[in-house]
C-alpha atoms as a PDB file:
ATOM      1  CA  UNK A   1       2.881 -15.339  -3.194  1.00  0.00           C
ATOM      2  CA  UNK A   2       3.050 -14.541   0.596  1.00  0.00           C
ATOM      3  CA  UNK A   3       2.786 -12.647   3.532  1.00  0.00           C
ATOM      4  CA  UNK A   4       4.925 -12.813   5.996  1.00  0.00           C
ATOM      5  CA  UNK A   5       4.239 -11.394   9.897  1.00  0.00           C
ATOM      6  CA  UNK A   6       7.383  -9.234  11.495  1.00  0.00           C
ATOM      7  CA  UNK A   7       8.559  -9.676  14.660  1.00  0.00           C
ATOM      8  CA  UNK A   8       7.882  -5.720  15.614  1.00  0.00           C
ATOM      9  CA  UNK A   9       5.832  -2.928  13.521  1.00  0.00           C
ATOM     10  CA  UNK A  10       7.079   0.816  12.898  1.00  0.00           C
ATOM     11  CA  UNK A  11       3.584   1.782  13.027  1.00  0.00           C
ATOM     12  CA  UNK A  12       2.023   1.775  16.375  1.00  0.00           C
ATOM     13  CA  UNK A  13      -0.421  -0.705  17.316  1.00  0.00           C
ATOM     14  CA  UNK A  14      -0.075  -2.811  14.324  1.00  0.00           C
ATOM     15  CA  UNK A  15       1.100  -5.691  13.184  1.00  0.00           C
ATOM     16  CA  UNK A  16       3.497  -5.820   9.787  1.00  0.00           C
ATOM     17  CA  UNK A  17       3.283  -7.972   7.333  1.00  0.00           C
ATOM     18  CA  UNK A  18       5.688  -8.431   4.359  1.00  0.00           C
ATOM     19  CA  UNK A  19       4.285  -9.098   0.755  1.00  0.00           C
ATOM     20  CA  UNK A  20       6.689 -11.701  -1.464  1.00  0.00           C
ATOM     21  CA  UNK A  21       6.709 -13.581  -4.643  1.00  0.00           C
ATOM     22  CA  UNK A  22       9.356 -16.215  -4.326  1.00  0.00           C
ATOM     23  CA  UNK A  23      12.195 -13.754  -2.765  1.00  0.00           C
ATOM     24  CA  UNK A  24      10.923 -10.684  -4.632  1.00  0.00           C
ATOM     25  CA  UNK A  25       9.819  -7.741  -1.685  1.00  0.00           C
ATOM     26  CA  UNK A  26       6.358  -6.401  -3.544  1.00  0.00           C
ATOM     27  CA  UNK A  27       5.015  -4.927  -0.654  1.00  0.00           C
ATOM     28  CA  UNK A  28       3.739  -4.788   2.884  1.00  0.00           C
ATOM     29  CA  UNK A  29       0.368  -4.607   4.706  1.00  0.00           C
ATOM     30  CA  UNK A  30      -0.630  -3.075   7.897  1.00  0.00           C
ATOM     31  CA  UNK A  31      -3.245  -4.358  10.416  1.00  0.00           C
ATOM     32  CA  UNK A  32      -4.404  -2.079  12.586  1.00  0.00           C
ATOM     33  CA  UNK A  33      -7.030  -3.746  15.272  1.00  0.00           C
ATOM     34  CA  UNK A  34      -9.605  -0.770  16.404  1.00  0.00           C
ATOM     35  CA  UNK A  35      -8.819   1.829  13.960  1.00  0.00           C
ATOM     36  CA  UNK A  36     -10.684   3.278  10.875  1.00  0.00           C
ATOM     37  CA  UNK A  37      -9.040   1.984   7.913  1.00  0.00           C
ATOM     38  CA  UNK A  38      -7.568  -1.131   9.837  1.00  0.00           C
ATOM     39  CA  UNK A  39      -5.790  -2.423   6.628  1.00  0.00           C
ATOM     40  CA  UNK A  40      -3.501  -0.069   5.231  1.00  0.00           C
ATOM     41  CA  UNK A  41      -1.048  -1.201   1.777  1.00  0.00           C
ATOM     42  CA  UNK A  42       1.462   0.011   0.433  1.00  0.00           C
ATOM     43  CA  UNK A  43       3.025  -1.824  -3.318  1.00  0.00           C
ATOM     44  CA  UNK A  44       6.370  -0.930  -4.096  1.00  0.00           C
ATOM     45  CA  UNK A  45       6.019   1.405  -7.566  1.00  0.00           C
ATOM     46  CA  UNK A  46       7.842  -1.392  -9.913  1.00  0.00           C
ATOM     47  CA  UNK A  47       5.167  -3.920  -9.297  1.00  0.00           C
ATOM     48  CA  UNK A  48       2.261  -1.980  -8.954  1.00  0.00           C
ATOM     49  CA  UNK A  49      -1.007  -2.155 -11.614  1.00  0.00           C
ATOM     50  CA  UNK A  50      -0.522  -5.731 -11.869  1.00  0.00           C
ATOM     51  CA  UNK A  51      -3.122  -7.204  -9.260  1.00  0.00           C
ATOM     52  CA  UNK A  52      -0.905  -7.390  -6.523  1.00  0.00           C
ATOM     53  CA  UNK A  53      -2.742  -5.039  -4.219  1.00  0.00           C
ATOM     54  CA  UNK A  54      -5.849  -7.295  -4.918  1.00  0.00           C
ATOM     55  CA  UNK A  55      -4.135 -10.137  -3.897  1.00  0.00           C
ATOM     56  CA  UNK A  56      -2.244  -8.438  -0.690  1.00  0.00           C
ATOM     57  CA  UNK A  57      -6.086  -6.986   0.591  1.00  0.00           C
ATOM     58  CA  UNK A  58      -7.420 -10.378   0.375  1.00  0.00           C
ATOM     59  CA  UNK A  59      -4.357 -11.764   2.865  1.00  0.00           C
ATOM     60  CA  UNK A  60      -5.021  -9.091   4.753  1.00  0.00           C
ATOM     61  CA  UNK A  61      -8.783  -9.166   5.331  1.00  0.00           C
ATOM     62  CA  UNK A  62      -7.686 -12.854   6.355  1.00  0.00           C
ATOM     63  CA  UNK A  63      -5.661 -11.273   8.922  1.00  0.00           C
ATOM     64  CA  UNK A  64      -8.689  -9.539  10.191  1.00  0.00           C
ATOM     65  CA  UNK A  65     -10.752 -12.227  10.475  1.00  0.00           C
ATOM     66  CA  UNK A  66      -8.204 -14.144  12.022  1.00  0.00           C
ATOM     67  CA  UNK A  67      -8.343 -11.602  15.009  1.00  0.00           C
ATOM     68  CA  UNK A  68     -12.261 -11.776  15.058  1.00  0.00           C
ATOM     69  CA  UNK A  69     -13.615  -8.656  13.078  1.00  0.00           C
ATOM     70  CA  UNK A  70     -16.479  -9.496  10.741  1.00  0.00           C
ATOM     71  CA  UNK A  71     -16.767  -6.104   9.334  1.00  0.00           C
ATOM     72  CA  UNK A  72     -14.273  -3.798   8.183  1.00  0.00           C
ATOM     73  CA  UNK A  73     -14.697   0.179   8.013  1.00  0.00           C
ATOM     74  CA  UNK A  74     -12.645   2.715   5.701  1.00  0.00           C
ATOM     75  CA  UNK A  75     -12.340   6.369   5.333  1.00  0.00           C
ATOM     76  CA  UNK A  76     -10.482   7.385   2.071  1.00  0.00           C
ATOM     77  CA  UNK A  77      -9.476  10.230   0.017  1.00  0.00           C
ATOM     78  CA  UNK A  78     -11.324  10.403  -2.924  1.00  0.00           C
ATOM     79  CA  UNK A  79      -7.870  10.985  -4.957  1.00  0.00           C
ATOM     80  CA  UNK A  80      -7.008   7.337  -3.731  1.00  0.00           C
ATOM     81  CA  UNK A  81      -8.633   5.707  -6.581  1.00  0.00           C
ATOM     82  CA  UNK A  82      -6.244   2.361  -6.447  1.00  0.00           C
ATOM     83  CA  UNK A  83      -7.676   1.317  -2.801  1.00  0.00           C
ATOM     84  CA  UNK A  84     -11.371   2.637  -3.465  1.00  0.00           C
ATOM     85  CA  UNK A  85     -10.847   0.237  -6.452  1.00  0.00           C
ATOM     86  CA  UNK A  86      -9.640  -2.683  -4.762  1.00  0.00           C
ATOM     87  CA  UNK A  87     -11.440  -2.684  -1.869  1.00  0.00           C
ATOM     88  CA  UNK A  88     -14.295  -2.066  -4.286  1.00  0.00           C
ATOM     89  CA  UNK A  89     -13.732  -5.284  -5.823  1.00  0.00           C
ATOM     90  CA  UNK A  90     -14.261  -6.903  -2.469  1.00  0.00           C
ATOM     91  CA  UNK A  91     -17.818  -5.981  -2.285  1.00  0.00           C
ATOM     92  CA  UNK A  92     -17.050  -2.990  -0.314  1.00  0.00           C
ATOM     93  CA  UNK A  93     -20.494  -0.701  -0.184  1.00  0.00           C
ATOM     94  CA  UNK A  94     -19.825   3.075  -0.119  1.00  0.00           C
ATOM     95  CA  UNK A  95     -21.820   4.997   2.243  1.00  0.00           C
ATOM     96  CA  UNK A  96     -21.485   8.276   1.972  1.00  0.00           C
ATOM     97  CA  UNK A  97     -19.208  11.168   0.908  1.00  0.00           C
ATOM     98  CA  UNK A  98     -18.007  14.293   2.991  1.00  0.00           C
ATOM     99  CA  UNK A  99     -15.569  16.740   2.556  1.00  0.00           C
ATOM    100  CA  UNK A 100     -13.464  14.766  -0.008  1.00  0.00           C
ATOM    101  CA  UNK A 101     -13.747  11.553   1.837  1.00  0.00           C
ATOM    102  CA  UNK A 102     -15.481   8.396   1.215  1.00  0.00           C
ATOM    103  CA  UNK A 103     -16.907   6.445   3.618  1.00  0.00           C
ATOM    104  CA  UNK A 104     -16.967   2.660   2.735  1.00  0.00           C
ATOM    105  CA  UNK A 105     -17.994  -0.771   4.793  1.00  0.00           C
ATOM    106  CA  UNK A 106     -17.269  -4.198   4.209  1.00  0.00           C
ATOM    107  CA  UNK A 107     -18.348  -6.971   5.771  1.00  0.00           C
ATOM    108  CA  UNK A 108     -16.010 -10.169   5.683  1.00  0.00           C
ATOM    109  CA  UNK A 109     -17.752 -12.538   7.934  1.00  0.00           C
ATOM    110  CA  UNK A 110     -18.334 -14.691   4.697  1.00  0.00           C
ATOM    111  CA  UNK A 111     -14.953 -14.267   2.830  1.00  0.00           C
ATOM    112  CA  UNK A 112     -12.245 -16.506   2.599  1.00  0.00           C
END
């Protein structure tokens, strides 16, 4: 599996980044340098539950660290389960909860 960087983003100030396995599409990734939630993912229905978002937030927090950030900072809707999961998994620490929203923070200065 893979991630490959586009050439030009539909989201402003971002980079894209397409999500394959072999030439299967599974998804794409969003970095967004300076913004709250600065990784955003999105896993195309048909492949989804099978560990791919896992594996497409780990490229990405690679991204981010490739562009210097050591910590990463999210602000999600509590009915988002799948990416309060994942990111979760990553040692994320949750830090408080307002207004159906959960705050979370996760450093990556020692991941992969």
């Amino acid at each position: 599996m893979q991630i490959y960087k586009c050439k030009e983003s539909d989201k402003e100030k971002s980079e894209k980044y397409i999500f394959k396995d072999g030439e299967k599409e599974i998804g794409i990734g969003y970095f967004i340098e300076n913004e709250i939630n600065p990784i955003y993912l999105f896993i195309n229905e048909e492949y989804r539950s099978n560990g791919y978002g896992k594996r497409l937030f780990l490229q990405m927090i690679k991204v981010a660290k490739d562009h210097g950030l050591k910590v990463l900072m999210f602000e999600i809707k509590n009915e988002n389960y799948r990416i309060i999961n994942i990111i979760a998994s990553f040692g994320a620490l949750n830090i408080g909860t307002s207004n159906g929203i959960q705050k979370w923070v996760l450093p990556i200065s020692l991941r992969n």
